[in-house]
C-alpha atoms as a PDB file:
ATOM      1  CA  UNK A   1      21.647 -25.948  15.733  1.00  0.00           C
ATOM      2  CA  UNK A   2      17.962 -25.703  15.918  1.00  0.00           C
ATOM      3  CA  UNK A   3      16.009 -25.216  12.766  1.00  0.00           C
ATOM      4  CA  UNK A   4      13.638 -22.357  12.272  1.00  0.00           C
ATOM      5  CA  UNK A   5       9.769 -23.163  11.739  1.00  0.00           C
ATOM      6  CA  UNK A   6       6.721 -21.750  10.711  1.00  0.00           C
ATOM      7  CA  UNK A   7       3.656 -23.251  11.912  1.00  0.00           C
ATOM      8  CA  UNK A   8       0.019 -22.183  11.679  1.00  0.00           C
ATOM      9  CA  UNK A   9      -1.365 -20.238  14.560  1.00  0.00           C
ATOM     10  CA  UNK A  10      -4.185 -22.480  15.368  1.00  0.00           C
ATOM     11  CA  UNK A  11      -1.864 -25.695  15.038  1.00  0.00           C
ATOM     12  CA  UNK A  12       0.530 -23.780  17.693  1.00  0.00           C
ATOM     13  CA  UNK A  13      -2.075 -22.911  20.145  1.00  0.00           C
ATOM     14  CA  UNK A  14      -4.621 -25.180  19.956  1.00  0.00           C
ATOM     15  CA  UNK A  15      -3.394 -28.820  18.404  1.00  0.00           C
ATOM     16  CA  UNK A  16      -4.188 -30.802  14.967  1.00  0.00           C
ATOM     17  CA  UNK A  17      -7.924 -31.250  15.499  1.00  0.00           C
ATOM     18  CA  UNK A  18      -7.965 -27.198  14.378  1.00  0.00           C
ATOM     19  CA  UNK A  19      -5.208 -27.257  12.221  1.00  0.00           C
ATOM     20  CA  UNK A  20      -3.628 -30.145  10.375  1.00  0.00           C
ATOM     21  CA  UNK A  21      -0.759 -28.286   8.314  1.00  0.00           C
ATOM     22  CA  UNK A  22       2.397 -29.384   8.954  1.00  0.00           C
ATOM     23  CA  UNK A  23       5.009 -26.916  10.175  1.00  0.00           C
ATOM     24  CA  UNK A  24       7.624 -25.241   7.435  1.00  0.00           C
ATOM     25  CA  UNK A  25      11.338 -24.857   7.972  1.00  0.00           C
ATOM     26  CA  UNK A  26      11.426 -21.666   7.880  1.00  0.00           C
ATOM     27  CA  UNK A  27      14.742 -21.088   5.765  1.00  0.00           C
ATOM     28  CA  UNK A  28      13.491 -22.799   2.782  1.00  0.00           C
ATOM     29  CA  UNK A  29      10.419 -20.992   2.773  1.00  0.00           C
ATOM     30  CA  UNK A  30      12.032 -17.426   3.015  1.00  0.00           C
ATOM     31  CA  UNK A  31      14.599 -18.327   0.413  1.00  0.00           C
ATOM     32  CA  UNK A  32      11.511 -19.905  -1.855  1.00  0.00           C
ATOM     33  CA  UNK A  33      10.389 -15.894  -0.668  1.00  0.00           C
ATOM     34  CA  UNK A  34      13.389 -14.233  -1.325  1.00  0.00           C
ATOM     35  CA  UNK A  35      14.381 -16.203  -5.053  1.00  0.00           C
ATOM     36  CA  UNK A  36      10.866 -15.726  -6.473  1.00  0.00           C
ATOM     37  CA  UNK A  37      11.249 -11.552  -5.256  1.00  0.00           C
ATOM     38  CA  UNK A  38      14.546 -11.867  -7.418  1.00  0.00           C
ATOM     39  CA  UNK A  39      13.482 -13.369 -10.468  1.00  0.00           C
ATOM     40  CA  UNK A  40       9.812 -10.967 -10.488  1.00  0.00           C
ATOM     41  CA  UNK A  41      12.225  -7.843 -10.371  1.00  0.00           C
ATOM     42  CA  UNK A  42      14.479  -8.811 -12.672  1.00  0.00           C
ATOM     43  CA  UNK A  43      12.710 -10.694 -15.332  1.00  0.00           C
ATOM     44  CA  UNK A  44       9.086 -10.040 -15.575  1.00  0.00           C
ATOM     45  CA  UNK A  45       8.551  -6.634 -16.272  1.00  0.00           C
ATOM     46  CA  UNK A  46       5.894  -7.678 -18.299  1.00  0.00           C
ATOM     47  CA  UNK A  47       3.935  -8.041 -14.953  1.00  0.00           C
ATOM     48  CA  UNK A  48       4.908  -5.393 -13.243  1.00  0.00           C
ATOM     49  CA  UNK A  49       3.722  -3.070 -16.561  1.00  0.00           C
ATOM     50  CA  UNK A  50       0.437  -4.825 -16.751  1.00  0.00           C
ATOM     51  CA  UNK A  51      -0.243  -4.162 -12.664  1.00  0.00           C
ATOM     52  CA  UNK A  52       0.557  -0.966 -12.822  1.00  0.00           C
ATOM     53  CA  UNK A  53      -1.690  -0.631 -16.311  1.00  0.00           C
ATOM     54  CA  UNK A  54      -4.417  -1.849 -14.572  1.00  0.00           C
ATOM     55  CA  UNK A  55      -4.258  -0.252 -11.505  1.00  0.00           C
ATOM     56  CA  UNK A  56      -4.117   3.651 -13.604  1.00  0.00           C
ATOM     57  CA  UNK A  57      -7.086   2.200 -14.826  1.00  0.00           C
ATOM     58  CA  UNK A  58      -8.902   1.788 -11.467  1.00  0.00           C
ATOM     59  CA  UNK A  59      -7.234   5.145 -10.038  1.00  0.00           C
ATOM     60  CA  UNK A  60      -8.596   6.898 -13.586  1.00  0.00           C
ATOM     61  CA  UNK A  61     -12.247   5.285 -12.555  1.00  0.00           C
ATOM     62  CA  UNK A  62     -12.243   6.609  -9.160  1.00  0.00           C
ATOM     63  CA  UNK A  63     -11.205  10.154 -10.567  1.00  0.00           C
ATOM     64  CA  UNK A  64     -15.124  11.128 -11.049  1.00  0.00           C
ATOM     65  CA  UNK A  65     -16.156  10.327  -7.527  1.00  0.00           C
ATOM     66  CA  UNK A  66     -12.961  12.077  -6.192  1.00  0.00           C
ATOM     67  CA  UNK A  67     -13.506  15.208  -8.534  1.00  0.00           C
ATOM     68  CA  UNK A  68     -17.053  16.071  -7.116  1.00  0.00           C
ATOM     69  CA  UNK A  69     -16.147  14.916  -3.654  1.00  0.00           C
ATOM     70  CA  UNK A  70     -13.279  17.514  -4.226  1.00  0.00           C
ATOM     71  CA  UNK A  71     -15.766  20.533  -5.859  1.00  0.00           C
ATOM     72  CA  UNK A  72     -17.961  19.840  -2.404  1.00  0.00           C
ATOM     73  CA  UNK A  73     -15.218  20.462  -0.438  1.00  0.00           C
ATOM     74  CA  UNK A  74     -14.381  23.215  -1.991  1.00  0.00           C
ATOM     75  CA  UNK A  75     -17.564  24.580  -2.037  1.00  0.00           C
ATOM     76  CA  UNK A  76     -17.834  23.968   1.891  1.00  0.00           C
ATOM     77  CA  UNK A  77     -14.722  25.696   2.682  1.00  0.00           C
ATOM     78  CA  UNK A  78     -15.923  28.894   0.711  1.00  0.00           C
ATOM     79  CA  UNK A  79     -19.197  28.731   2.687  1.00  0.00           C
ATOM     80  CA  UNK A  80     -17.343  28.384   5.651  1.00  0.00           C
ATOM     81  CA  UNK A  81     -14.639  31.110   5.281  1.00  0.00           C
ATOM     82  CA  UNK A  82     -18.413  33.474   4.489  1.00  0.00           C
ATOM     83  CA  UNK A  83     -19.962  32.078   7.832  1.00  0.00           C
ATOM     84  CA  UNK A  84     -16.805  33.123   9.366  1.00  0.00           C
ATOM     85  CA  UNK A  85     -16.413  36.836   8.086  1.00  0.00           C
ATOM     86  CA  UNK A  86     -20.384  37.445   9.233  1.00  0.00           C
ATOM     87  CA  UNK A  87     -19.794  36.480  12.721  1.00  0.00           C
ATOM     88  CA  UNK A  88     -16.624  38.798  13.062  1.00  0.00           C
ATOM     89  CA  UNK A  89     -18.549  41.387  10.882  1.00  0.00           C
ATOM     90  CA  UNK A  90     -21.558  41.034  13.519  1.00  0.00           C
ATOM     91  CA  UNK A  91     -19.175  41.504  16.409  1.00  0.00           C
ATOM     92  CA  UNK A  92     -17.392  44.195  15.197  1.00  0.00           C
ATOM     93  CA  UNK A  93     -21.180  46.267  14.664  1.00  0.00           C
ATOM     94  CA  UNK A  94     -21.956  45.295  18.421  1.00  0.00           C
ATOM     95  CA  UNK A  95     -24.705  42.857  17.458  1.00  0.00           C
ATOM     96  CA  UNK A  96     -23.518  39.655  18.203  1.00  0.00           C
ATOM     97  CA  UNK A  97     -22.174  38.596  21.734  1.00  0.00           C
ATOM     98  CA  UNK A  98     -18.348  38.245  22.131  1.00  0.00           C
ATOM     99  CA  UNK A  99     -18.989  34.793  23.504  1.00  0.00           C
ATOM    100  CA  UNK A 100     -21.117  33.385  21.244  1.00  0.00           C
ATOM    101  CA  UNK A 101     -19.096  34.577  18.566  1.00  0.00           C
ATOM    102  CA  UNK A 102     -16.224  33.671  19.987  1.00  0.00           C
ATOM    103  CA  UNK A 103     -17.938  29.857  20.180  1.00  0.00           C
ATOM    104  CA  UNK A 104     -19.121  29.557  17.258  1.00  0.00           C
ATOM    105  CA  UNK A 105     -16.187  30.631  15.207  1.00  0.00           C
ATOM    106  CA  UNK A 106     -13.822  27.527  17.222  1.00  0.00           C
ATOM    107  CA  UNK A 107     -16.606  25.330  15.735  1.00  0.00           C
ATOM    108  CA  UNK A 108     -16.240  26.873  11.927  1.00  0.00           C
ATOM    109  CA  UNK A 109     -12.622  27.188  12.638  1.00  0.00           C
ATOM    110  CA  UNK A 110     -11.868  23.149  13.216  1.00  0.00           C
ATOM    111  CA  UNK A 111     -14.416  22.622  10.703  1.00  0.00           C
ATOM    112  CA  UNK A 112     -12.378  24.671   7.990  1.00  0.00           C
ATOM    113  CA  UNK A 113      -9.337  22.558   9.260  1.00  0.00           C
ATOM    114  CA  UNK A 114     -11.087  19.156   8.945  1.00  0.00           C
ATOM    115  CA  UNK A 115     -12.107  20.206   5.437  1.00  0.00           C
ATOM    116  CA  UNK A 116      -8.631  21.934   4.466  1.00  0.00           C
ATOM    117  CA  UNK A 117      -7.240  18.067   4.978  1.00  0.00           C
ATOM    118  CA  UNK A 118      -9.697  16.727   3.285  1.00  0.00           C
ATOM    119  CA  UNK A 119      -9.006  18.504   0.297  1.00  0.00           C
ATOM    120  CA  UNK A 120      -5.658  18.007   0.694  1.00  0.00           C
ATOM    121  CA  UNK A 121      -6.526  14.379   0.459  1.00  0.00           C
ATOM    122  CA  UNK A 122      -8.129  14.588  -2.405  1.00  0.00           C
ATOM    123  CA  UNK A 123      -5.496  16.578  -4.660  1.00  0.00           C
ATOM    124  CA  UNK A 124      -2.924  13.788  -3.818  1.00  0.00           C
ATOM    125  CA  UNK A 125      -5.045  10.999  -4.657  1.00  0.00           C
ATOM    126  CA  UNK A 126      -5.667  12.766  -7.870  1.00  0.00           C
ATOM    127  CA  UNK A 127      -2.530  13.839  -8.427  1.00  0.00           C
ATOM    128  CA  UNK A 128      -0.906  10.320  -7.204  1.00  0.00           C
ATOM    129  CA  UNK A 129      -1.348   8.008 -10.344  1.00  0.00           C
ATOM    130  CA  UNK A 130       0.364   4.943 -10.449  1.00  0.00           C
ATOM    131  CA  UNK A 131       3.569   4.800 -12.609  1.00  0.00           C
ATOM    132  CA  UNK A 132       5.839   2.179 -13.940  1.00  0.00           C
ATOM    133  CA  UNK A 133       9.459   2.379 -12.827  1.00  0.00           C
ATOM    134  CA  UNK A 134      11.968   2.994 -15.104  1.00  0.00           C
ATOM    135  CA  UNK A 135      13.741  -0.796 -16.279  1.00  0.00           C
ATOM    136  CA  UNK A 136      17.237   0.932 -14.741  1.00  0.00           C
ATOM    137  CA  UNK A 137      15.079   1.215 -11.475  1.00  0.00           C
ATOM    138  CA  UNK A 138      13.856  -2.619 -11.702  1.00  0.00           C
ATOM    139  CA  UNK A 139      17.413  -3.685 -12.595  1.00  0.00           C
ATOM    140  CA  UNK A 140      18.437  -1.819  -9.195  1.00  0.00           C
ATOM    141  CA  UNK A 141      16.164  -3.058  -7.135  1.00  0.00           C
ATOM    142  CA  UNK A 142      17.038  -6.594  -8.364  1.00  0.00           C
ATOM    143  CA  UNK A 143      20.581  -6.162  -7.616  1.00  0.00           C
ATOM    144  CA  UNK A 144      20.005  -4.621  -4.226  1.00  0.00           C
ATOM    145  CA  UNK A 145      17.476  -7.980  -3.605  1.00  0.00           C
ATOM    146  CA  UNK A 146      20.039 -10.437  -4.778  1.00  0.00           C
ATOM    147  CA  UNK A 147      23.182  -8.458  -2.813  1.00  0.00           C
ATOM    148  CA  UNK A 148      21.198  -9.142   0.392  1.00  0.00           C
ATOM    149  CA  UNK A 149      20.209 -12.995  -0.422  1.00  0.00           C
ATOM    150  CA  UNK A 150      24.142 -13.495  -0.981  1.00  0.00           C
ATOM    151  CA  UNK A 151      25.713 -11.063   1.149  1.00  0.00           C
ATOM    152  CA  UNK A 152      23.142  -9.509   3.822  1.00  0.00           C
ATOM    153  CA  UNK A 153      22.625  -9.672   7.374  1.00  0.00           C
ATOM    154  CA  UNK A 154      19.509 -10.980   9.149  1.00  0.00           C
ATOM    155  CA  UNK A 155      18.054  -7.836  10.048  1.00  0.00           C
ATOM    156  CA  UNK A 156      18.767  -6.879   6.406  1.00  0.00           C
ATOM    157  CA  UNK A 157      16.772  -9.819   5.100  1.00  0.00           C
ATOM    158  CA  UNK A 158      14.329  -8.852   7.286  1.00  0.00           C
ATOM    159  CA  UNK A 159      14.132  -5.534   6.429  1.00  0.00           C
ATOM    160  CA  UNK A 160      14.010  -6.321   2.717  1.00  0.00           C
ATOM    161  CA  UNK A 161      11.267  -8.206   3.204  1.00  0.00           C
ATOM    162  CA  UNK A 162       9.609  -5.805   5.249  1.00  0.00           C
ATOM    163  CA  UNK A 163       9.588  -3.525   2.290  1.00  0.00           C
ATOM    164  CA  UNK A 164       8.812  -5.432  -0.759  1.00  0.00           C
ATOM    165  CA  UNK A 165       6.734  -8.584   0.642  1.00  0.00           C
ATOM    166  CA  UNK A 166       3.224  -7.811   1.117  1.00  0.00           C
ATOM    167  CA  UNK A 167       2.486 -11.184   1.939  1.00  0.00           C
ATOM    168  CA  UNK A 168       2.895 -14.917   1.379  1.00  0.00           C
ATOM    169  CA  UNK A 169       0.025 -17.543   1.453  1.00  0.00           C
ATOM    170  CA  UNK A 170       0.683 -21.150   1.636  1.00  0.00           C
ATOM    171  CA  UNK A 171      -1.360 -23.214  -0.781  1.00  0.00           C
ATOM    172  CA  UNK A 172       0.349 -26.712   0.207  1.00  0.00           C
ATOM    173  CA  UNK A 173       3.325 -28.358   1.190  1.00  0.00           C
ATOM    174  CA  UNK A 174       5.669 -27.118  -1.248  1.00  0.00           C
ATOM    175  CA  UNK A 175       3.475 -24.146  -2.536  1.00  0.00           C
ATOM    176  CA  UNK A 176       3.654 -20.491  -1.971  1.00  0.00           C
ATOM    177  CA  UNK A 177       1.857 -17.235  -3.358  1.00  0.00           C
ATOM    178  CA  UNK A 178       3.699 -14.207  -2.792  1.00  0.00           C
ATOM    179  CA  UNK A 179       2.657 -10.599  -2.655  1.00  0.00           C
ATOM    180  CA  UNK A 180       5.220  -8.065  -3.725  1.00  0.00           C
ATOM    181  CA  UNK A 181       4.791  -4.756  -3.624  1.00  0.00           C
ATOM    182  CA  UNK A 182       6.084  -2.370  -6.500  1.00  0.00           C
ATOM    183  CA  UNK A 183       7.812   0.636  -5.481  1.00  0.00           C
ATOM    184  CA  UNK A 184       6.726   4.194  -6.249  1.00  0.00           C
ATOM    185  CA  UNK A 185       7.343   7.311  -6.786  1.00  0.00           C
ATOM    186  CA  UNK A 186       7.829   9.517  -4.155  1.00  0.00           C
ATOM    187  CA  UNK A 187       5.132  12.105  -3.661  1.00  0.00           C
ATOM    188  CA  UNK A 188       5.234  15.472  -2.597  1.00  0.00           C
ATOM    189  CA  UNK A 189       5.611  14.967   1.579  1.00  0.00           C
ATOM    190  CA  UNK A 190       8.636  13.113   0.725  1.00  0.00           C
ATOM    191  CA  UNK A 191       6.754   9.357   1.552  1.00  0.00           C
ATOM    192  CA  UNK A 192       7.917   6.868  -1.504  1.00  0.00           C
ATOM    193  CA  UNK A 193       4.529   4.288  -1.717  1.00  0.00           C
ATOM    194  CA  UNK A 194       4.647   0.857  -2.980  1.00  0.00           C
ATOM    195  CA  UNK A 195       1.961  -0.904  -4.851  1.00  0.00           C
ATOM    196  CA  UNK A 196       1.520  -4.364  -3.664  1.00  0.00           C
ATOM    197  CA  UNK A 197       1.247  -7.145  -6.463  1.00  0.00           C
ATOM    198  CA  UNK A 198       0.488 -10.876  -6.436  1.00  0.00           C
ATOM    199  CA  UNK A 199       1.870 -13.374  -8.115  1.00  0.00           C
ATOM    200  CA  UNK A 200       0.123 -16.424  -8.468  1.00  0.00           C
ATOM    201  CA  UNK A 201      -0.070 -19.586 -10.657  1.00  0.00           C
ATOM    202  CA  UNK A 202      -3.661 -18.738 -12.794  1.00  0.00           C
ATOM    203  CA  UNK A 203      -1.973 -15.673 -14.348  1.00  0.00           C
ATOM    204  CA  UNK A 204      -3.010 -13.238 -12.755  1.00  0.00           C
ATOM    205  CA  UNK A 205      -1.355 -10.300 -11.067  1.00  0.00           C
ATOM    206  CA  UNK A 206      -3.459  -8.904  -7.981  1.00  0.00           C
ATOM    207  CA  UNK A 207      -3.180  -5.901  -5.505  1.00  0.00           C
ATOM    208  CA  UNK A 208      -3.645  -6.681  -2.185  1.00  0.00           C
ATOM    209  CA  UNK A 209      -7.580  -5.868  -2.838  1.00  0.00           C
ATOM    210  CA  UNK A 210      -8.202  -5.732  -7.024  1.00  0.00           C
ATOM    211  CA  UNK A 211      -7.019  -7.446  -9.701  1.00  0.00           C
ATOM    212  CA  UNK A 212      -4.375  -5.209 -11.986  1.00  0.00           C
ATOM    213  CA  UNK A 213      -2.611  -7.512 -14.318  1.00  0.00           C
ATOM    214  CA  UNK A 214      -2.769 -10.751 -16.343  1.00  0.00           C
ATOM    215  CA  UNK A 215       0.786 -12.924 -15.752  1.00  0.00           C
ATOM    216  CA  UNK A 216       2.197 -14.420 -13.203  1.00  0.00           C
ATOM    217  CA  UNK A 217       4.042 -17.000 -11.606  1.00  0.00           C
ATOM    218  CA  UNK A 218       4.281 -19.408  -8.198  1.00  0.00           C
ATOM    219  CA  UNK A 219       7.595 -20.379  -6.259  1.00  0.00           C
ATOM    220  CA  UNK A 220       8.035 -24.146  -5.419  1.00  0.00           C
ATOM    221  CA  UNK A 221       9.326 -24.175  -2.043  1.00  0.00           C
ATOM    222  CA  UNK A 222      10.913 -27.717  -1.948  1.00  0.00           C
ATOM    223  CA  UNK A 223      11.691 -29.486   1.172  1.00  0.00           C
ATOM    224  CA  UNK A 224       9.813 -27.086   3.464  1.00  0.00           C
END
C-alpha cells in the first residue's frame, strides 16, 4: 500500500533548489495532529482559560471604537429616516417631482439598509464576548476527539479536523505547532464560532492574529 505524504508546495512544483524540506508521511503527522488536539482538550484547561481571558480583554478594548462607531450609525439612520419623510412630505404638497423623489428615496432607501446591517454588526460584536466553555463541555469534546482517533472514519477525521484545527506549521523534521480553535457559544442566528488558539513550545497561547494566553505546549511528530 502506498504511504500518504505531505510535501511543501514549492518542493512539489518546482524541485530542492526552492525547497529543501523533506516530505512527511502523512499519517504520523495527522496522528502527531490529532493526539496533541486530545491531550489540549482534555488536560489543559489552564490554556484554554487564559486564551479566552485574554482575548475578553482585546474584545473589551475594541468596545470604545465599536460604541461610537455604533452611536454614528445610529445617528445616520435617524438622519436618514428625516431625509426620507421630507421627500414624501414634499411630494405629497406637489412641490417635489414624482421622479426625482421617487430617485432619490431608492438612494436613502439602500443607504438605510447598508446602515441597518451595519448596526446589526455592531450589536453582535458587542454583544459576542468570548466565553470559556463549561469543563463538562471540554470533557465532551475530548471524548468525541478521541472516539474518532480510535473508532472514526476518514471523512470523520477529516471533518474533525476541519472543525477544530486552525492550522499546523512545521518547525522541523519531527516538529509541529498546531492551531486549535476553541469552540463557542452559539449566537443569536444560530452560527456556533470557534476561537482559534496556538499552541506552541515558548508558552504562549496565540489566536490566529493576537496573542491571548501564556502556556502551551508542542507535539513531537516522530518518524515523519
Amino acid at each position: 500500500m502506498r504511504r500518504r505524504r505531505y510535501t511543501c508546495w514549492n518542493l512539489a512544483r518546482y524541485d530542492a533548489s526552492k525547497c529543501d524540506f523533506k516530505r512527511l508521511n502523512a499519517d504520523a503527522v495527522d496522528a502527531a495532529v490529532l493526539d496533541a488536539l486530545a491531550t489540549f482538550y482534555r488536560t489543559r484547561h489552564d490554556l484554554i482559560a487564559d486564551a479566552i481571558a485574554h482575548e475578553r480583554k482585546q474584545h473589551r478594548a475594541a468596545h470604545a471604537d465599536r460604541h461610537a462607531e455604533l452611536a454614528a450609525v445610529e445617528n445616520e439612520i435617524t438622519k436618514t429616516g428625516q431625509a426620507i419623510d421630507r421627500y414624501l412630505t414634499a411630494f405629497e404638497r406637489g412641490t417635489m417631482d414624482e421622479e426625482l423623489v421617487a430617485d432619490r428615496l431608492t438612494e436613502l432607501r439602500a443607504k438605510t439598509k447598508q446602515l441597518r446591517i451595519r448596526r446589526d454588526e455592531l450589536t453582535l460584536a458587542l454583544d459576542d464576548e468570548p466565553t470559556t466553555p463549561e469543563p463538562a463541555t471540554l470533557a465532551a469534546v475530548a471524548d468525541h476527539i478521541t472516539e474518532i482517533i480510535t473508532n472514526g472514519t476518514h471523512n470523520q477525521t477529516k471533518a474533525l479536523v476541519e472543525a477544530l484545527v486552525a492550522k499546523v506549521t512545521i518547525t522541523g523534521p519531527d516538529r509541529l505547532i498546531p492551531v486549535f480553535r476553541i469552540p463557542q457559544p452559539r449566537n443569536n442566528d444560530g452560527a456556533a464560532p470557534a476561537l482559534p488558539a496556538e499552541t506552541a513550545p515558548n508558552g504562549v497561547v496565540r489566536t490566529m492574529t493576537k496573542s491571548v494566553g501564556r502556556a502551551g505546549l508542542e507535539p513531537a511528530a516522530k518518524g515523519l
